[in-house]
N, C-alpha and C. Protein backbone atom coordinates (compact mmCIF):
# COMPACT_ATOMS: atom_id res chain seq x y z
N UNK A 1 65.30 -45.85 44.78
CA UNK A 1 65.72 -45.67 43.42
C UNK A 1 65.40 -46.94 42.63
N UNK A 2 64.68 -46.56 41.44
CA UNK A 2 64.39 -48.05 40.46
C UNK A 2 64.91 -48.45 39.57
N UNK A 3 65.57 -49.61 39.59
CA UNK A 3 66.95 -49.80 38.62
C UNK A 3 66.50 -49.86 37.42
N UNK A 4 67.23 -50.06 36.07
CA UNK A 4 66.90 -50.32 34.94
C UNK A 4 66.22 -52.18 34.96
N UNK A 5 66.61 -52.56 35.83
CA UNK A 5 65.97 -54.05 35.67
C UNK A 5 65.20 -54.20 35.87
N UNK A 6 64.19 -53.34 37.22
CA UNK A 6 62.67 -53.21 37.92
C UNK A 6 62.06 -52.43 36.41
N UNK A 7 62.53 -51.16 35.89
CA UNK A 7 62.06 -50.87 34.73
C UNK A 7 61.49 -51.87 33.70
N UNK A 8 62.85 -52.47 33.52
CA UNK A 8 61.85 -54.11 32.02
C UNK A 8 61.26 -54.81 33.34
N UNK A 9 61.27 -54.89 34.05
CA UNK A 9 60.70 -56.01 34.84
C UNK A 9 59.34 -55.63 34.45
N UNK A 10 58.65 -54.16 35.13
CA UNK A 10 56.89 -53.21 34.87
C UNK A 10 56.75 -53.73 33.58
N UNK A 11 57.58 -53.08 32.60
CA UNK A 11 57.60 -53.16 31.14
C UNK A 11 56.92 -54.72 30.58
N UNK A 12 58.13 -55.58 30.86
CA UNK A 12 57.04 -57.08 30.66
C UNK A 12 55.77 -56.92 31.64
N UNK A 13 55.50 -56.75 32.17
CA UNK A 13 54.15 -56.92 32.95
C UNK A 13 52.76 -56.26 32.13
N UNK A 14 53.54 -54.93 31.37
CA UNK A 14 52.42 -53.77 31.04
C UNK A 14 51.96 -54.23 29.85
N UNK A 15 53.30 -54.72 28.68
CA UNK A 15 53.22 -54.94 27.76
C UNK A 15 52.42 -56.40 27.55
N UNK A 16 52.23 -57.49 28.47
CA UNK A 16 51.79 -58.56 28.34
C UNK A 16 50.30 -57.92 28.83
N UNK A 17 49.94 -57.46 29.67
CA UNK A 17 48.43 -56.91 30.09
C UNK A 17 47.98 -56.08 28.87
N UNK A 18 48.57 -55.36 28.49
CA UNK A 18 48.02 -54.53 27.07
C UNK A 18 47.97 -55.27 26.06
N UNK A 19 48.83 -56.60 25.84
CA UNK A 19 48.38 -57.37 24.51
C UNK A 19 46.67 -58.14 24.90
N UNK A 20 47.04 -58.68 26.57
CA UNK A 20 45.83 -59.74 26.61
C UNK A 20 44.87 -58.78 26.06
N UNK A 21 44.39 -57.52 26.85
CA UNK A 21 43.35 -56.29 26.63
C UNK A 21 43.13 -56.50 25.07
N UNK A 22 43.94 -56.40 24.49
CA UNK A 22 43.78 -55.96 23.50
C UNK A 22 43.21 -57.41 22.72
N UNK A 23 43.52 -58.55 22.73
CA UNK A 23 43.00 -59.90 22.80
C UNK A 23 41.65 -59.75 22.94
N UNK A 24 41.65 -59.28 24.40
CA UNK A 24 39.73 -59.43 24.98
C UNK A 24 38.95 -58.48 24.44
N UNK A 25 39.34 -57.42 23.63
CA UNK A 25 38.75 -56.52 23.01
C UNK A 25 38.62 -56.75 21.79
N UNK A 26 38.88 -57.83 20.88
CA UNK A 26 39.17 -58.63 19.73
C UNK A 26 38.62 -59.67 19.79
N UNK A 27 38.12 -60.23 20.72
CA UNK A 27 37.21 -61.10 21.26
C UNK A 27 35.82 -60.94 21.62
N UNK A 28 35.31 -59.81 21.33
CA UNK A 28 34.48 -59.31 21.74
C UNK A 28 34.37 -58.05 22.37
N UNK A 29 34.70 -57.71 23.60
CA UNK A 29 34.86 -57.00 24.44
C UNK A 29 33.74 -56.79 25.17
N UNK A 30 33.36 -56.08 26.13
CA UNK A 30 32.29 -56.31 27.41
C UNK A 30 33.48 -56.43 29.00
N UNK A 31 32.57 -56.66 29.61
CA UNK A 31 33.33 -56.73 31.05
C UNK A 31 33.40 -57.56 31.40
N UNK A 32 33.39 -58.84 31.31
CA UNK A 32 33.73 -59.81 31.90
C UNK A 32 35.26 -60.34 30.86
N UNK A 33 34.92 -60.32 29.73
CA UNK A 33 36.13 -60.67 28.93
C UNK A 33 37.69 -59.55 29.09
N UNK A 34 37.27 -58.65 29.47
CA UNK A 34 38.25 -57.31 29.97
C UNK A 34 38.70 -58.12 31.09
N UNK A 35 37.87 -57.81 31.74
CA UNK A 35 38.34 -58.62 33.39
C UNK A 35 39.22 -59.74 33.13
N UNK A 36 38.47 -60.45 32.64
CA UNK A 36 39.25 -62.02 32.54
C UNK A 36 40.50 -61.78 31.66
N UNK A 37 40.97 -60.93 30.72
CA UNK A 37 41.98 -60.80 30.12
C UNK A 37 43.08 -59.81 30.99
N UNK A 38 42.42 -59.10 32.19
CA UNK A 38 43.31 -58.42 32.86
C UNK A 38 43.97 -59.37 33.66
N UNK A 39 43.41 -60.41 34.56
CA UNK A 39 43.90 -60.86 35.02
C UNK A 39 44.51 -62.44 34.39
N UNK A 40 44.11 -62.47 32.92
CA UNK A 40 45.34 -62.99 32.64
C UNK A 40 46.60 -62.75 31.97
N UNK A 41 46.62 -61.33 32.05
CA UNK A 41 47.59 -60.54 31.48
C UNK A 41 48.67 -60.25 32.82
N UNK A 42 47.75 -60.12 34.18
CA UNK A 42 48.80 -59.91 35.25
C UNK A 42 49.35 -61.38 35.53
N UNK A 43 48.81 -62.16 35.39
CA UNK A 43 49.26 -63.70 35.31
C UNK A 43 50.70 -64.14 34.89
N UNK A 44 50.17 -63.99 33.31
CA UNK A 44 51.20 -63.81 32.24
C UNK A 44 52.35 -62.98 32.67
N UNK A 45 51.97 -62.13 33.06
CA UNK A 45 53.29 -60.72 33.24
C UNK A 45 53.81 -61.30 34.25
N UNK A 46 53.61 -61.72 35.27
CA UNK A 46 53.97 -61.71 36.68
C UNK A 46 55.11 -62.78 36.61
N UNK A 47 54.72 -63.78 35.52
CA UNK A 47 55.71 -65.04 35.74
C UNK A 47 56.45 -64.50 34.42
N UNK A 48 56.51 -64.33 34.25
CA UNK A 48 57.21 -63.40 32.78
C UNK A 48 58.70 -63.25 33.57
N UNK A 49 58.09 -61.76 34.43
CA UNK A 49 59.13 -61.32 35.31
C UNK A 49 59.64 -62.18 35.91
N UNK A 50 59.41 -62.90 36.61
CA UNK A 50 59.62 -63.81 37.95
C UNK A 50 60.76 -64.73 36.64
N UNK A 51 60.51 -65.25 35.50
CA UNK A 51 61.47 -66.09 35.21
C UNK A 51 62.93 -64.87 35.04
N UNK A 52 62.06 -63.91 33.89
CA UNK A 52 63.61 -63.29 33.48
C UNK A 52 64.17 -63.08 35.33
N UNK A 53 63.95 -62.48 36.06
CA UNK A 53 64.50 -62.23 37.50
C UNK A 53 65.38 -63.15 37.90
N UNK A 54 65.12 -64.80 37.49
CA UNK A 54 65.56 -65.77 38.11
C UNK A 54 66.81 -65.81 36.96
N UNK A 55 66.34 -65.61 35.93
CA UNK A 55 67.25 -66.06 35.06
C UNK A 55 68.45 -64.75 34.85
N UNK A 56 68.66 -63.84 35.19
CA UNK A 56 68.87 -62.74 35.57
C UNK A 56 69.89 -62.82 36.77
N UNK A 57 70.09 -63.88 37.67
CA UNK A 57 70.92 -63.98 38.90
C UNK A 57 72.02 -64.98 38.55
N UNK A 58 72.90 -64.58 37.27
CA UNK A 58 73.94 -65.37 37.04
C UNK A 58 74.91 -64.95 36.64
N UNK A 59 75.73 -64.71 35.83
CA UNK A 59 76.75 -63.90 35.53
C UNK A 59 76.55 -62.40 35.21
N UNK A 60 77.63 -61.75 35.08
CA UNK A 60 77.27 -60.60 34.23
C UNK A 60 77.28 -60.39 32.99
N UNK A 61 77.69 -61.48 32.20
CA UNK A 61 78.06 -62.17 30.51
C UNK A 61 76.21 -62.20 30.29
N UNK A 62 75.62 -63.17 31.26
CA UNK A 62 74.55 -63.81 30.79
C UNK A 62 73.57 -62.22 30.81
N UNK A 63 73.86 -61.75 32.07
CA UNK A 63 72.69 -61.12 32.25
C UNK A 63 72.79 -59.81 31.45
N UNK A 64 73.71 -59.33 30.46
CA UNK A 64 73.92 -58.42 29.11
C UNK A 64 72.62 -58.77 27.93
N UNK A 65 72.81 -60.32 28.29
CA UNK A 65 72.47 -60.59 26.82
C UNK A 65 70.49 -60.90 27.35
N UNK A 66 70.51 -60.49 28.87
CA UNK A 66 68.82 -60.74 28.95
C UNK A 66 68.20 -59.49 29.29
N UNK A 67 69.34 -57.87 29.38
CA UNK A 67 69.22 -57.45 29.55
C UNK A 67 68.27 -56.77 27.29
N UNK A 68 69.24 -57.14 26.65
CA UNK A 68 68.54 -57.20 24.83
C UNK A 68 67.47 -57.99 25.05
N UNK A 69 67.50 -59.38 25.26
CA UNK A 69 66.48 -60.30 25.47
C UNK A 69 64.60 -59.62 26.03
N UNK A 70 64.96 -58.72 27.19
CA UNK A 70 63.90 -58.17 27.62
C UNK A 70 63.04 -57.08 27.18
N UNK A 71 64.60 -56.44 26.61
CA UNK A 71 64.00 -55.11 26.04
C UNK A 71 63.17 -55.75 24.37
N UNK A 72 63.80 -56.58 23.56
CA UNK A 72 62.70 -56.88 22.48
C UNK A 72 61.50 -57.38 22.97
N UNK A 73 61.93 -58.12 23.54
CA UNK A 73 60.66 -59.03 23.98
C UNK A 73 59.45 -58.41 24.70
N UNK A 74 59.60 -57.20 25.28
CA UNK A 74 58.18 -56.20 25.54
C UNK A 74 58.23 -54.99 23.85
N UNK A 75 58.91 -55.22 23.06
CA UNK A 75 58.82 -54.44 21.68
C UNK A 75 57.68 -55.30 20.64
N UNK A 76 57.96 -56.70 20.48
CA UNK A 76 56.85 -57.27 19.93
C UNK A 76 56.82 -58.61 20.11
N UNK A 77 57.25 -59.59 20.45
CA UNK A 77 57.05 -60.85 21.06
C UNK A 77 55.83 -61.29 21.87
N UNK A 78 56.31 -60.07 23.32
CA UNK A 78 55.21 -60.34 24.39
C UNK A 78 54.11 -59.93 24.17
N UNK A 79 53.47 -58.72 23.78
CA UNK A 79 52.37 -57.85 23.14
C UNK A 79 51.67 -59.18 22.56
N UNK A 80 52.21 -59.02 21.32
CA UNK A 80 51.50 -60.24 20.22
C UNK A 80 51.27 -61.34 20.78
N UNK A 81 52.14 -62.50 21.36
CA UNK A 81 51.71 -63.56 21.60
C UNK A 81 50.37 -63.87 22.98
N UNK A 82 50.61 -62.96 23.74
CA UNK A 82 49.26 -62.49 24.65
C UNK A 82 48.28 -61.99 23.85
N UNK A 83 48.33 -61.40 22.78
CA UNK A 83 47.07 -61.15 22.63
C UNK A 83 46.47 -62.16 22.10
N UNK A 84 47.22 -62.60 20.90
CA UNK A 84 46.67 -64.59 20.53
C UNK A 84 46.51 -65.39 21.54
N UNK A 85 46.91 -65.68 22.82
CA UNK A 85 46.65 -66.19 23.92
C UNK A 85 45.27 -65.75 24.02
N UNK A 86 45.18 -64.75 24.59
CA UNK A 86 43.87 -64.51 25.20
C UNK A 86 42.83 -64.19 24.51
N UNK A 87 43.07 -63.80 22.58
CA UNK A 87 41.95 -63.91 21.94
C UNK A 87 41.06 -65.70 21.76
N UNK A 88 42.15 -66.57 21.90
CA UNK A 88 41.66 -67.88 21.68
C UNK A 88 41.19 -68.20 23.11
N UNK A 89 42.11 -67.74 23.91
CA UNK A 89 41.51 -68.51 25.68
C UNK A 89 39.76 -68.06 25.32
N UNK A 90 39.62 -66.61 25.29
CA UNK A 90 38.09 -65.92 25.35
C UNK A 90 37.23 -66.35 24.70
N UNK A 91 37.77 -66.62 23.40
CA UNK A 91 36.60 -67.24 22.52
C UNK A 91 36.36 -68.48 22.48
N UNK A 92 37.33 -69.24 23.76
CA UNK A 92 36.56 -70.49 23.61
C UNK A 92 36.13 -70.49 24.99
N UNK A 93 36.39 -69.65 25.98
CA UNK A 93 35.71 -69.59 27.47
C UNK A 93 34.38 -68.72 27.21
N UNK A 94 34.36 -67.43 26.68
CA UNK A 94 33.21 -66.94 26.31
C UNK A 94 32.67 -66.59 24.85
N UNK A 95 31.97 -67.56 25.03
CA UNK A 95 32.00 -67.80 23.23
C UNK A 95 30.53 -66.37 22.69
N UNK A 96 30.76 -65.87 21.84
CA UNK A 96 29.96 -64.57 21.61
C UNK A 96 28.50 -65.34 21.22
N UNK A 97 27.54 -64.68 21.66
CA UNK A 97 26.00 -64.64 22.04
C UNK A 97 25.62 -65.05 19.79
């Protein structure tokens, strides 16, 4: 059974991979810049989770208020700021022809 916390947990992960995408597709797009924005979108996501998780193992006061915390933060925070991440990472790692 998958709790509501593994739920935002995917959620930050999906939502940070769909902003980078969407970054590397704003950047150009092609396959190598896809690629490279997928995996820095699972990057991004992965420690995303891994902090809220950690930060998440403390009271039940605290973990109310990261339980709001998570849910905005895959609404428009995480999206957006990955995609500015990875439109600037791309265009200065693969700079267009």
């Amino acid at each position: 059974m998958v709790s509501l916390w593994d739920m935002l947990s995917l959620l930050l992960v999906a939502s940070t991979v769909g902003g980078t995408l969407g970054g590397a597709m704003s950047a150009g797009g092609g396959l190598s810049r896809l690629g490279l924005g997928l995996l820095l979108g699972l990057g991004m996501g992965v420690l995303l989770a891994v902090g809220f998780r950690r930060l998440g193992s403390g009271s039940p006061r605290r973990l109310r208020w990261l339980y709001v915390a998570a849910a905005l933060w895959v609404i428009v925070p995480g999206p957006l700021l990955s995609h500015w991440m990875a439109h600037g990472l791309l265009s200065v790692v693969l700079p267009s022809p």
